[in-house]
PDB file of N, CA and C in Angstrom:
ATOM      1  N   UNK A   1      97.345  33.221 154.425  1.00  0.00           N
ATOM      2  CA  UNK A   1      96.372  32.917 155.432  1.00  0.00           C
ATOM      3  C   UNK A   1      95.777  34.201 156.016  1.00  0.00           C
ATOM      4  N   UNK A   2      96.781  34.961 156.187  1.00  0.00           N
ATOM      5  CA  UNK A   2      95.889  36.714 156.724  1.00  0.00           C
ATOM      6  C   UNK A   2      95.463  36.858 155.691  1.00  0.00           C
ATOM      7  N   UNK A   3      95.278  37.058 154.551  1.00  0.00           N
ATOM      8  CA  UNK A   3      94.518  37.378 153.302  1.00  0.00           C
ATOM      9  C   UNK A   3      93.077  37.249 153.633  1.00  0.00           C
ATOM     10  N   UNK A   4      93.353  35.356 153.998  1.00  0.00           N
ATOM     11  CA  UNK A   4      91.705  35.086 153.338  1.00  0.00           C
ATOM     12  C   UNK A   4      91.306  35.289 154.672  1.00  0.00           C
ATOM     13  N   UNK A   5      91.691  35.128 156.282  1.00  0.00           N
ATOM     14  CA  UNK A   5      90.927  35.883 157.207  1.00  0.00           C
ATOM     15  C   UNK A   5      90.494  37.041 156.910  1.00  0.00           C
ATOM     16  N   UNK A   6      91.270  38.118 156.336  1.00  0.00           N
ATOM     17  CA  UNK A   6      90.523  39.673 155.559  1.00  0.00           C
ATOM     18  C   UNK A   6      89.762  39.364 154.996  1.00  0.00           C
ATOM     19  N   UNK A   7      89.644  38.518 154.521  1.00  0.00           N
ATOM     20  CA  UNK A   7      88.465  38.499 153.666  1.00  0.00           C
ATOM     21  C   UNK A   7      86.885  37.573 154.347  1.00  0.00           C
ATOM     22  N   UNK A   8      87.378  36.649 154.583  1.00  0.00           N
ATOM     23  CA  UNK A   8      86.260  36.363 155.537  1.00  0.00           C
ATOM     24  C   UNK A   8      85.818  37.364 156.083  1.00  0.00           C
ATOM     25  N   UNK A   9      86.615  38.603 157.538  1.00  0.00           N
ATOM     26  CA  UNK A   9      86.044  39.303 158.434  1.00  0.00           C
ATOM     27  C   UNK A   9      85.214  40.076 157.322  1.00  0.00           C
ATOM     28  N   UNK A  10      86.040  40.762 156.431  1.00  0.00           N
ATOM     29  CA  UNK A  10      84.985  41.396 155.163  1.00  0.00           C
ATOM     30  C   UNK A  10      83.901  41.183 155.162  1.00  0.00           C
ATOM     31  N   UNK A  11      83.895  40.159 154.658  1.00  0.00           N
ATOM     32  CA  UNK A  11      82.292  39.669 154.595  1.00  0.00           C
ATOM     33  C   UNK A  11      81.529  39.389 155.051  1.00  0.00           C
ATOM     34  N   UNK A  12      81.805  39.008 156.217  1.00  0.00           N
ATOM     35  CA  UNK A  12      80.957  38.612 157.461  1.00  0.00           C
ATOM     36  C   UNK A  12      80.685  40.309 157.948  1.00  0.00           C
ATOM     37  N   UNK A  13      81.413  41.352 157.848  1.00  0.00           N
ATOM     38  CA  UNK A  13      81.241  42.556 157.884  1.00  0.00           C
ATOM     39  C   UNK A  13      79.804  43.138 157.112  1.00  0.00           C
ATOM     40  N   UNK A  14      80.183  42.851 155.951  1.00  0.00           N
ATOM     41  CA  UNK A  14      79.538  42.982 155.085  1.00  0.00           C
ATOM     42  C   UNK A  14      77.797  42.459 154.714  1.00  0.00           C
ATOM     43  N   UNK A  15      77.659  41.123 155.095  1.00  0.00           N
ATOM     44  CA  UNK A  15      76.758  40.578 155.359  1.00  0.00           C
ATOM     45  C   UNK A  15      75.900  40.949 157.404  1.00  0.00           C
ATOM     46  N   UNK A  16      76.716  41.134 157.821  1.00  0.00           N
ATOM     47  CA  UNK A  16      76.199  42.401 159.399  1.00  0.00           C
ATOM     48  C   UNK A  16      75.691  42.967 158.866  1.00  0.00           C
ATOM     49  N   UNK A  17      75.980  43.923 157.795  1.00  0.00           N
ATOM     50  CA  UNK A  17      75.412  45.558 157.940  1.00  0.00           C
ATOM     51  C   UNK A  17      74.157  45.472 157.102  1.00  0.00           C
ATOM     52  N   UNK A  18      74.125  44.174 156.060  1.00  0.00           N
ATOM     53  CA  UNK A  18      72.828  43.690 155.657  1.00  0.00           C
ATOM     54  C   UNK A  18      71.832  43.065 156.571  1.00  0.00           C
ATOM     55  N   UNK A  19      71.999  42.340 157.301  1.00  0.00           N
ATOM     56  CA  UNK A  19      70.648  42.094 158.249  1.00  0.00           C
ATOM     57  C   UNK A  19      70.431  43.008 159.463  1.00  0.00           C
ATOM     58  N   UNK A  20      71.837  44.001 160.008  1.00  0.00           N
ATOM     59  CA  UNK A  20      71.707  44.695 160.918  1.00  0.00           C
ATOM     60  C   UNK A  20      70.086  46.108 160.142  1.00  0.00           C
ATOM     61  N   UNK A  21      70.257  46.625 158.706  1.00  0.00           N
ATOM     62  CA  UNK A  21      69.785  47.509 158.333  1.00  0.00           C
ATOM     63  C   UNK A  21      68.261  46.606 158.049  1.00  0.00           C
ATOM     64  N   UNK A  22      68.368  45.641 157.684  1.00  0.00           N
ATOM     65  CA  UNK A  22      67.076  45.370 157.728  1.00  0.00           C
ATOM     66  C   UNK A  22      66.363  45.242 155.870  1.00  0.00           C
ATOM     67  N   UNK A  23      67.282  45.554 155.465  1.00  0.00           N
ATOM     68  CA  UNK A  23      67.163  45.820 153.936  1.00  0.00           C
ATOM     69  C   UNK A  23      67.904  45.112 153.239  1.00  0.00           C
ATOM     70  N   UNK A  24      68.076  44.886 151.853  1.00  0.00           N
ATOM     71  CA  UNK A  24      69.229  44.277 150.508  1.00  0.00           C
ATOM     72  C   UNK A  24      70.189  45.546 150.611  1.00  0.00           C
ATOM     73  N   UNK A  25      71.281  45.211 150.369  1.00  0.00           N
ATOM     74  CA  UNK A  25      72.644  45.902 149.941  1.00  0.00           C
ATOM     75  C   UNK A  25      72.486  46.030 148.252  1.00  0.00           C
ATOM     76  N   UNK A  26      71.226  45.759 147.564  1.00  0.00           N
ATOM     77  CA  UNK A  26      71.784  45.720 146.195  1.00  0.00           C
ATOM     78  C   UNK A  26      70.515  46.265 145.718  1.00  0.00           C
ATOM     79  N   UNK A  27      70.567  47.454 145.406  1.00  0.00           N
ATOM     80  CA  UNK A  27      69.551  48.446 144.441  1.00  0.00           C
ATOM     81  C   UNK A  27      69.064  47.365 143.143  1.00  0.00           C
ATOM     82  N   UNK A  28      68.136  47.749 143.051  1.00  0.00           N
ATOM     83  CA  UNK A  28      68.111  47.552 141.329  1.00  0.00           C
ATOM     84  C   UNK A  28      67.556  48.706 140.535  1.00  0.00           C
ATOM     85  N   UNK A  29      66.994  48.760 139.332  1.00  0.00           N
ATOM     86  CA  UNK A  29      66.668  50.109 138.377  1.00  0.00           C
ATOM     87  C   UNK A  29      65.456  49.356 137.381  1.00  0.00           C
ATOM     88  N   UNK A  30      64.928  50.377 137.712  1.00  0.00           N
ATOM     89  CA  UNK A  30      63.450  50.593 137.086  1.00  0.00           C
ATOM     90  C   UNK A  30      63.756  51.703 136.539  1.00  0.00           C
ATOM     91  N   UNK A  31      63.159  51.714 134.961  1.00  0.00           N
ATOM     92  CA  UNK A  31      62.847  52.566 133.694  1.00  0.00           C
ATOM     93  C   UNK A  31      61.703  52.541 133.306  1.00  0.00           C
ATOM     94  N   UNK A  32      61.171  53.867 133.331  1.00  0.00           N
ATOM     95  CA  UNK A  32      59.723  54.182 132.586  1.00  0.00           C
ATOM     96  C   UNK A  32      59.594  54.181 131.546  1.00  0.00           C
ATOM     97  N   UNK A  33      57.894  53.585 131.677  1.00  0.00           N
ATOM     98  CA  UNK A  33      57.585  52.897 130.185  1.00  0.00           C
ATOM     99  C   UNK A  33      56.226  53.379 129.419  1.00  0.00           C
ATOM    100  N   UNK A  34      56.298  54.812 128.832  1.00  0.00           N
ATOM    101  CA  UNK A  34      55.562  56.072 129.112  1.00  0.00           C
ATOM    102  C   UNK A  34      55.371  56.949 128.446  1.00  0.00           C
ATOM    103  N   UNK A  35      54.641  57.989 128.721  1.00  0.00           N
ATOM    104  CA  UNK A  35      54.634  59.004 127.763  1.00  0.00           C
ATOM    105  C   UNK A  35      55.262  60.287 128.757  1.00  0.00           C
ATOM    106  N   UNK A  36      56.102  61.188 128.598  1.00  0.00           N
ATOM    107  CA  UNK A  36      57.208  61.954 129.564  1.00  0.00           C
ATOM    108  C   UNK A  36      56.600  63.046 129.061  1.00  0.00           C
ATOM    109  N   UNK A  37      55.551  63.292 128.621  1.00  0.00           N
ATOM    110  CA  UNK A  37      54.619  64.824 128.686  1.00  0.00           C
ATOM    111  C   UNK A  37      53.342  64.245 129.664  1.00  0.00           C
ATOM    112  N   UNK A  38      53.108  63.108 129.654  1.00  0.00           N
ATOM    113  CA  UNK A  38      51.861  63.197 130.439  1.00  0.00           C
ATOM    114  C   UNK A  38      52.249  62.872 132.240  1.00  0.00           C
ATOM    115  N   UNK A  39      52.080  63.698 132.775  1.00  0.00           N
ATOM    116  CA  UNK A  39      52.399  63.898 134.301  1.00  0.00           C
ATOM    117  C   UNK A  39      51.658  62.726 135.252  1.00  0.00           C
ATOM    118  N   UNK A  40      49.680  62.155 134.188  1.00  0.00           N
ATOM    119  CA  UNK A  40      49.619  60.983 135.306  1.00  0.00           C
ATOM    120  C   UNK A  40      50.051  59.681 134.303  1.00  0.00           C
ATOM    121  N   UNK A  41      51.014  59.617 133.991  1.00  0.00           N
ATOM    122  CA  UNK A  41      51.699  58.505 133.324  1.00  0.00           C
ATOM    123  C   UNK A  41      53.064  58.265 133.959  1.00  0.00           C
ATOM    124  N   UNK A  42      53.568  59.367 134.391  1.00  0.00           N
ATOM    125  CA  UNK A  42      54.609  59.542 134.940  1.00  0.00           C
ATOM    126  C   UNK A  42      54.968  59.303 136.555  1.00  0.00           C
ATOM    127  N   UNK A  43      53.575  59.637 137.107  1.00  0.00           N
ATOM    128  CA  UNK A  43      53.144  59.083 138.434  1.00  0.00           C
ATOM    129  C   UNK A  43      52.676  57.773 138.632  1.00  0.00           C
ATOM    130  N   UNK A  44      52.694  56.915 137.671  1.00  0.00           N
ATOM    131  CA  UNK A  44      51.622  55.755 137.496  1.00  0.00           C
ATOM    132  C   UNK A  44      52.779  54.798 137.957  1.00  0.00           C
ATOM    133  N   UNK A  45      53.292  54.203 139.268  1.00  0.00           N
ATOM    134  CA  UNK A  45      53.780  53.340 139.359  1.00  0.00           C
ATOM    135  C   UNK A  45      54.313  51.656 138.474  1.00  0.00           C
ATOM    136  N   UNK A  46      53.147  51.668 137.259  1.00  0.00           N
ATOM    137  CA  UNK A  46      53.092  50.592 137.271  1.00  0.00           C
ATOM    138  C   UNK A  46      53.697  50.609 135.488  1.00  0.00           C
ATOM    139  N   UNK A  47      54.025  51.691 135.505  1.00  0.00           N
ATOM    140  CA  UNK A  47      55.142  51.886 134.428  1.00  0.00           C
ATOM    141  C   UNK A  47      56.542  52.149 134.576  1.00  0.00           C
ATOM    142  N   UNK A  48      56.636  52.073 135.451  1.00  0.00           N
ATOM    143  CA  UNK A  48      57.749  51.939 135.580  1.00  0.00           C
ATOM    144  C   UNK A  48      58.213  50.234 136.251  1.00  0.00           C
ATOM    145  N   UNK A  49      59.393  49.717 135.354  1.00  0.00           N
ATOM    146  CA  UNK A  49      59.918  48.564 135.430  1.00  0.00           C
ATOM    147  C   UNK A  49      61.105  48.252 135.358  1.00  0.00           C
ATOM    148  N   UNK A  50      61.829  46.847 135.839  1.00  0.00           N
ATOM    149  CA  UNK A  50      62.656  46.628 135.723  1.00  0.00           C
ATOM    150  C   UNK A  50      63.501  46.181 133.963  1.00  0.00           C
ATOM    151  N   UNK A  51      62.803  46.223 133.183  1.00  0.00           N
ATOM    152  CA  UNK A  51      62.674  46.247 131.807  1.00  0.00           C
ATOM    153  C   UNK A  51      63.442  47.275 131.125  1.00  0.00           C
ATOM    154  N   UNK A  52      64.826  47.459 130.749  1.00  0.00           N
ATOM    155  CA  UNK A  52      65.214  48.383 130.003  1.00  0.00           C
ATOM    156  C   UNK A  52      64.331  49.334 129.016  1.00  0.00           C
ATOM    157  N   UNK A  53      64.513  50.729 128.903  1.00  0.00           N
ATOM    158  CA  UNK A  53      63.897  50.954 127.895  1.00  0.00           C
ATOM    159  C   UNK A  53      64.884  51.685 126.703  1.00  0.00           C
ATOM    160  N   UNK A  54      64.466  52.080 126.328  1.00  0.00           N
ATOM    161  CA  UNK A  54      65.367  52.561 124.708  1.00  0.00           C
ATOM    162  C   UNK A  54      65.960  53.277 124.829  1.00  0.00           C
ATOM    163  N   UNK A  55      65.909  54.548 125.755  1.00  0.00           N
ATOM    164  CA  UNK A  55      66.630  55.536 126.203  1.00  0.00           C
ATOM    165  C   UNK A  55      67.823  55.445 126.610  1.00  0.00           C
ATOM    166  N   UNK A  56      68.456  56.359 126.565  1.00  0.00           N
ATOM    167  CA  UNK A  56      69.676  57.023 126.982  1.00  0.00           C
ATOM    168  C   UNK A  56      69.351  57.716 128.673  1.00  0.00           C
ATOM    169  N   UNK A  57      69.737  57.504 129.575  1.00  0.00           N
ATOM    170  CA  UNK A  57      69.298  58.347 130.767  1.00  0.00           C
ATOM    171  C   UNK A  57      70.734  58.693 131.331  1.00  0.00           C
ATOM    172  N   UNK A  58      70.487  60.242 131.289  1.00  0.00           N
ATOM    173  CA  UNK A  58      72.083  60.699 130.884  1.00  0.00           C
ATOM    174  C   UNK A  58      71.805  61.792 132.380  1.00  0.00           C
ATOM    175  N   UNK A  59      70.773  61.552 133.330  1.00  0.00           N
ATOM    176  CA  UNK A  59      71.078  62.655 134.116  1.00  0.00           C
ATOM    177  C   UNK A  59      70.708  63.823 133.883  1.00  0.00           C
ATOM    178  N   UNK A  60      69.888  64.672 132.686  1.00  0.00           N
ATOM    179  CA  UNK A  60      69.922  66.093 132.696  1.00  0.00           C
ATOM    180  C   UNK A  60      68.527  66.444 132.914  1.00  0.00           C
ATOM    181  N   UNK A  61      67.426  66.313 134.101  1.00  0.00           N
ATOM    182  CA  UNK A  61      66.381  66.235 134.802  1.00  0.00           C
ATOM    183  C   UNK A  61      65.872  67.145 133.563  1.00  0.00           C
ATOM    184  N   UNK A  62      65.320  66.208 132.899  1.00  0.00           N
ATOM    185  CA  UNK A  62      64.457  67.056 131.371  1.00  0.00           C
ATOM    186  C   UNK A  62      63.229  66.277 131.293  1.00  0.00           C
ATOM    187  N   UNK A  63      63.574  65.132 131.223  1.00  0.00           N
ATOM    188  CA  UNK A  63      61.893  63.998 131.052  1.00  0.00           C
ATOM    189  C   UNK A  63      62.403  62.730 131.937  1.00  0.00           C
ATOM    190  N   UNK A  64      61.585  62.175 132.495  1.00  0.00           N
ATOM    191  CA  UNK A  64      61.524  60.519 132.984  1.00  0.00           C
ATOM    192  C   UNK A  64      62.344  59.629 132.114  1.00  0.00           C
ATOM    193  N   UNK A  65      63.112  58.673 132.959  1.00  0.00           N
ATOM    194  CA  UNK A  65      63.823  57.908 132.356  1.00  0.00           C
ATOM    195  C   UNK A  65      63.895  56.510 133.210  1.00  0.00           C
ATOM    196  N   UNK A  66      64.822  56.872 134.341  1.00  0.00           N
ATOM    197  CA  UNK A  66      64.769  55.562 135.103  1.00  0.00           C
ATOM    198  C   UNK A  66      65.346  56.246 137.431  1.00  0.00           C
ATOM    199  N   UNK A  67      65.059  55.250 137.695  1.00  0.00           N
ATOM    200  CA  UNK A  67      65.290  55.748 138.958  1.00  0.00           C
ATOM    201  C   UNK A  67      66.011  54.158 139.545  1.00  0.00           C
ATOM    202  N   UNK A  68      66.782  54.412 140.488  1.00  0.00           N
ATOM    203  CA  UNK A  68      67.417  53.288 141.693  1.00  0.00           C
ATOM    204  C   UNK A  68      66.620  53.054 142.662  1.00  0.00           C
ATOM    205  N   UNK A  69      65.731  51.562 142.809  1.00  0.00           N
ATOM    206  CA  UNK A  69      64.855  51.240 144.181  1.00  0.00           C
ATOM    207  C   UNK A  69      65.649  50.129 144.908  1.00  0.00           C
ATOM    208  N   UNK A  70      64.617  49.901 146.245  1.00  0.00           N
ATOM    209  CA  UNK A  70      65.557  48.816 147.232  1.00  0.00           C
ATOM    210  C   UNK A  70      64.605  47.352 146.296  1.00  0.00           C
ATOM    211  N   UNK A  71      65.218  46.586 145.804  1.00  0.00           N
ATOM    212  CA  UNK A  71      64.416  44.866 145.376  1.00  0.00           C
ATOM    213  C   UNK A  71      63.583  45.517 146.347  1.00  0.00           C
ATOM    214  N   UNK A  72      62.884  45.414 147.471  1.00  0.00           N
ATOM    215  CA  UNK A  72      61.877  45.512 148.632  1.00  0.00           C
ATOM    216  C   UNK A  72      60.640  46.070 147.871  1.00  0.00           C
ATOM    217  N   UNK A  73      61.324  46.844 146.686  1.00  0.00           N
ATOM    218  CA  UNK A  73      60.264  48.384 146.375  1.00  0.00           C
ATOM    219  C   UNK A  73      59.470  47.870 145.909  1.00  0.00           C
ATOM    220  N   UNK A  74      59.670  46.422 144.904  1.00  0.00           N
ATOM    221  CA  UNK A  74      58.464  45.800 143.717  1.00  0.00           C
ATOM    222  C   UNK A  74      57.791  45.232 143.830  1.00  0.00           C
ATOM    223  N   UNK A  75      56.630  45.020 143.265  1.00  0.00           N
ATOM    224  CA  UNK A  75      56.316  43.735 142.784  1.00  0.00           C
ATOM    225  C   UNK A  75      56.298  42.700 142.499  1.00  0.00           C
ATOM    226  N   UNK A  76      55.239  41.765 142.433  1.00  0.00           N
ATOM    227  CA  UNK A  76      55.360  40.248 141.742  1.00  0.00           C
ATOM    228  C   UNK A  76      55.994  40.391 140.711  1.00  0.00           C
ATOM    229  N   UNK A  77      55.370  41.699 139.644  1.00  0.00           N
ATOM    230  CA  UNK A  77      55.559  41.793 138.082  1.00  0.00           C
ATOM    231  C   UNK A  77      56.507  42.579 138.212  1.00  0.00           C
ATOM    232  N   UNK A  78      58.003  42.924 139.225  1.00  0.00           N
ATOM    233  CA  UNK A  78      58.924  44.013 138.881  1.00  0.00           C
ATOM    234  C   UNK A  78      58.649  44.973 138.539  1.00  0.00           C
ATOM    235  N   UNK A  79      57.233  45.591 138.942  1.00  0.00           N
ATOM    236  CA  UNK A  79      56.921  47.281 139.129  1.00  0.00           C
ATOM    237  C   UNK A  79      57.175  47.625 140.231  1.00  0.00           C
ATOM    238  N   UNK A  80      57.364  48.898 140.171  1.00  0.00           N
ATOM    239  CA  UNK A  80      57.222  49.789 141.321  1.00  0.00           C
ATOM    240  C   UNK A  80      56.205  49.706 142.281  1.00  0.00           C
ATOM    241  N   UNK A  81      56.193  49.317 143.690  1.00  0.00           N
ATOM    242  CA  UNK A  81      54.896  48.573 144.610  1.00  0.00           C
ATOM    243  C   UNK A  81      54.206  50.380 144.938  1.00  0.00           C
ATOM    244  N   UNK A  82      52.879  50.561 144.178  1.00  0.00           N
ATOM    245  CA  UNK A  82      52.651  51.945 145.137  1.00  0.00           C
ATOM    246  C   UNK A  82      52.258  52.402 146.427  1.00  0.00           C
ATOM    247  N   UNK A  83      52.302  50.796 147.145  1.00  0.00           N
ATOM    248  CA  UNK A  83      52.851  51.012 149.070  1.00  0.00           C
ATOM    249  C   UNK A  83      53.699  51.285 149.282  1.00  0.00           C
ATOM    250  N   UNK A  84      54.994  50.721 148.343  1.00  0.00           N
ATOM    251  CA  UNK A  84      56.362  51.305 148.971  1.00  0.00           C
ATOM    252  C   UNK A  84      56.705  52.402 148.471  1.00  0.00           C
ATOM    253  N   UNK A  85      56.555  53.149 147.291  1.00  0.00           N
ATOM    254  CA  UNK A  85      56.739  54.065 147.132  1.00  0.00           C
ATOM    255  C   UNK A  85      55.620  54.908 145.955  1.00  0.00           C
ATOM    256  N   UNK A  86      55.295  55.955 146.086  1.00  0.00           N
ATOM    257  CA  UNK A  86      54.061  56.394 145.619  1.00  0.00           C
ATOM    258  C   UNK A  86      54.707  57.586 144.555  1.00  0.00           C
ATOM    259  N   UNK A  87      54.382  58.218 143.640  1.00  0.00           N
ATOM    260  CA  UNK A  87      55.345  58.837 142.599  1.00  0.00           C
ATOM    261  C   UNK A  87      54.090  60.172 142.454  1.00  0.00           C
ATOM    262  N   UNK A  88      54.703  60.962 142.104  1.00  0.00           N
ATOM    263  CA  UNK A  88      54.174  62.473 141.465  1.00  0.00           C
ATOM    264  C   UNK A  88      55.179  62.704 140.286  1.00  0.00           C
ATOM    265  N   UNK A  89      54.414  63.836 139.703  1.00  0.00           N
ATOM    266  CA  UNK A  89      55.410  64.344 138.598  1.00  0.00           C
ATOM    267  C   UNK A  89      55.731  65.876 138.727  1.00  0.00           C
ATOM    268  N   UNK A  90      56.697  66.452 138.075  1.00  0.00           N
ATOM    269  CA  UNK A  90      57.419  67.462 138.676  1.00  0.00           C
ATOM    270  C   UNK A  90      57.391  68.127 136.651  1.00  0.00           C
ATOM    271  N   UNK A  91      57.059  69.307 136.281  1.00  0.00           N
ATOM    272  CA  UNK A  91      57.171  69.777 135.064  1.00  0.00           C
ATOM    273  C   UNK A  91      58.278  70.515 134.879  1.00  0.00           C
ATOM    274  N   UNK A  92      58.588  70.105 133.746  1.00  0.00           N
ATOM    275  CA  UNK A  92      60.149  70.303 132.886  1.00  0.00           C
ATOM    276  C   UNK A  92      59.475  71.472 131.711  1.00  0.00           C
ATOM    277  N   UNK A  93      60.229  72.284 131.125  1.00  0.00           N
ATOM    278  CA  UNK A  93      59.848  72.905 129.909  1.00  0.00           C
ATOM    279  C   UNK A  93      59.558  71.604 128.597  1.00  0.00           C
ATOM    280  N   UNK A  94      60.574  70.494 128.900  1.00  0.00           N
ATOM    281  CA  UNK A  94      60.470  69.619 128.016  1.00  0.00           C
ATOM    282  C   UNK A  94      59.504  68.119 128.265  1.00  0.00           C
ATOM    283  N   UNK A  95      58.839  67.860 129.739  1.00  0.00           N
ATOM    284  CA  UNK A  95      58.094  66.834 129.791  1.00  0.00           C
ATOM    285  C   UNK A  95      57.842  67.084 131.433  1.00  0.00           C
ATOM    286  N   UNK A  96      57.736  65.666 131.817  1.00  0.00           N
ATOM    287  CA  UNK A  96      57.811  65.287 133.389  1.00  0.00           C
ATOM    288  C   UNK A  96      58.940  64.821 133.862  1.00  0.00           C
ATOM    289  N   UNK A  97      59.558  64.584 135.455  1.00  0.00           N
ATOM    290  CA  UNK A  97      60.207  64.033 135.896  1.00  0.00           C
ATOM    291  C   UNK A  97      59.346  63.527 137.255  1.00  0.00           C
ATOM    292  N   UNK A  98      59.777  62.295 137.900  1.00  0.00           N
ATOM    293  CA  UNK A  98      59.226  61.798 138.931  1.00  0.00           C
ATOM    294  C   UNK A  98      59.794  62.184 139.988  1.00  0.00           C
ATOM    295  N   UNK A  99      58.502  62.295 141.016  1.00  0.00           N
ATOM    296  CA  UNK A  99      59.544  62.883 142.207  1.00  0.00           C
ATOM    297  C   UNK A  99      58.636  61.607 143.569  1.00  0.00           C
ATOM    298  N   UNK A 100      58.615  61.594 144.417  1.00  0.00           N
ATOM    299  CA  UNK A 100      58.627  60.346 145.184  1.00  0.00           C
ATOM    300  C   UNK A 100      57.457  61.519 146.072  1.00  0.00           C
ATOM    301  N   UNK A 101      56.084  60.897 146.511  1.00  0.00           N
ATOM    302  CA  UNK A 101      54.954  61.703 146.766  1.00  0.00           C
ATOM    303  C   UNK A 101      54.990  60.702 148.060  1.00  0.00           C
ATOM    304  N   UNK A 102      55.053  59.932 148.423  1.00  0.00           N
ATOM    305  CA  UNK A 102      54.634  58.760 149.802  1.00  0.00           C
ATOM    306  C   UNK A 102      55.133  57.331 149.475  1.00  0.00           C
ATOM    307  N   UNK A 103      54.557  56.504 150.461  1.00  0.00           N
ATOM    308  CA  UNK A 103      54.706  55.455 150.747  1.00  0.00           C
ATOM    309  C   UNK A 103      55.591  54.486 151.826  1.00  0.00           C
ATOM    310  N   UNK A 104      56.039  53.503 151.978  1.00  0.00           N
ATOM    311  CA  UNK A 104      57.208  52.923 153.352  1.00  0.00           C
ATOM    312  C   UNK A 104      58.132  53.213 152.814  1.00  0.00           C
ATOM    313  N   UNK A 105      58.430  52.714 151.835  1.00  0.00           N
ATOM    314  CA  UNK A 105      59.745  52.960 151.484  1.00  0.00           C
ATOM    315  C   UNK A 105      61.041  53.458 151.849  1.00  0.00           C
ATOM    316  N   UNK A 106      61.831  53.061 152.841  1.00  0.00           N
ATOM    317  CA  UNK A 106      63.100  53.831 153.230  1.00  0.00           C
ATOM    318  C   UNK A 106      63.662  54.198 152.312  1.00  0.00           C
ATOM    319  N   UNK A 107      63.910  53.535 151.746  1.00  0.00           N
ATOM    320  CA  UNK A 107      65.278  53.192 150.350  1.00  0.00           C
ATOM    321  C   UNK A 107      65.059  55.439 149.722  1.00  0.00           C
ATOM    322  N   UNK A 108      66.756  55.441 149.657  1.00  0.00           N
ATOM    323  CA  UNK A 108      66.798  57.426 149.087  1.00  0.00           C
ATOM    324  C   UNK A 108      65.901  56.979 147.535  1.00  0.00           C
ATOM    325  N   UNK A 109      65.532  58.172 147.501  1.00  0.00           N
ATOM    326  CA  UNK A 109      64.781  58.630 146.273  1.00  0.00           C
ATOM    327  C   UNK A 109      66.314  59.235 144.997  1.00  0.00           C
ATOM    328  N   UNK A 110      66.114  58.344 144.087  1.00  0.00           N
ATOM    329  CA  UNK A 110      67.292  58.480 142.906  1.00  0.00           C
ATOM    330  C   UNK A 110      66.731  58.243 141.869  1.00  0.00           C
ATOM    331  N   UNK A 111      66.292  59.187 141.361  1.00  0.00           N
ATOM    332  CA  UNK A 111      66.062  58.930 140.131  1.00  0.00           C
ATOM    333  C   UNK A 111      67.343  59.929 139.006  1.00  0.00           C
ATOM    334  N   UNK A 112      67.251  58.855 137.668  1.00  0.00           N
ATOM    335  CA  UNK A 112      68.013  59.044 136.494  1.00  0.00           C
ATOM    336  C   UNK A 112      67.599  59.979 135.363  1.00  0.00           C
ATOM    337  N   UNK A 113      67.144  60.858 135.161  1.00  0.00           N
ATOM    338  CA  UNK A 113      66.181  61.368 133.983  1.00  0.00           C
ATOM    339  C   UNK A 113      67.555  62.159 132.834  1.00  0.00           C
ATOM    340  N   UNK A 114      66.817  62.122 132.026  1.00  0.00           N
ATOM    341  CA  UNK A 114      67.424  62.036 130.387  1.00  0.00           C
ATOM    342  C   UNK A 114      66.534  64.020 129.660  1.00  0.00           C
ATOM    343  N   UNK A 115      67.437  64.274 129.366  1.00  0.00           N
ATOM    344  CA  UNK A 115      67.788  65.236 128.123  1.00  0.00           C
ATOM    345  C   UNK A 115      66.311  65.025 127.015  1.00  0.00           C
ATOM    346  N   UNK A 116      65.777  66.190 126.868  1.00  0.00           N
ATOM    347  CA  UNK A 116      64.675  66.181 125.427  1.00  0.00           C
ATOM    348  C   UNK A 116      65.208  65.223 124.469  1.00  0.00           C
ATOM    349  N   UNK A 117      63.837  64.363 123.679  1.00  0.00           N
ATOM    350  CA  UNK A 117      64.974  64.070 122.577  1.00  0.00           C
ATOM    351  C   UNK A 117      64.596  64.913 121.579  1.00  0.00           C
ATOM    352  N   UNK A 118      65.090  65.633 120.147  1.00  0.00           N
ATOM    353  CA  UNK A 118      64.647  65.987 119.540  1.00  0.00           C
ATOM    354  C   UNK A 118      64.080  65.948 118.792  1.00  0.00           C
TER     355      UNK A 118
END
């Protein structure tokens, strides 16, 4: 019986700190769908989606891959909304990476970017 009270208060904890912040507790990930040499492709909100793409995004800020938004951030069509967040590109020896230029958007700026391929 103390168990599942822990667990209730949990969650009821848990579900507080979601309407107290005003936001979802649950990111989702958008992957660009693109060309990672061209810088306004890379800024173009509306390539980037919730749509897996083929890549590997391993972290080594080389070219565009994918980034973490708040659900809040998208679209009807699961793009990137460019009210909530507005994108630039940042040059790599090997392509672009996105870097976050404006918009409402609270939600931290995380993006995933991936290694040249060869």
């Amino acid at each position: 019986m103390i168990l599942g009270g822990a667990m209730i208060f949990g969650f009821s904890a848990f579900k507080s700190a979601e309407v107290y912040s005003g936001k979802k507790l649950n990111p989702v990930m958008v992957y660009f769908h693109g060309d990672v040499t061209d810088p306004a492709e890379v800024a173009d909100e509306s390539l980037w989606t919730t749509t897996p793409n083929e890549g590997s995004c391993n972290n080594v800020n080389q070219q565009a891959c994918s980034q973490e938004v708040d659900e809040l951030d998208l679209n009807s069509n699961d793009e990137i909304n460019p009210s909530k967040i507005q994108l630039g590109a940042t040059s790599t020896p090997q392509g672009y990476i996105p870097t976050r230029t404006g918009g409402t958007s609270t939600s931290l700026f995380k993006p995933i970017n991936k290694g040249a391929t060869p």
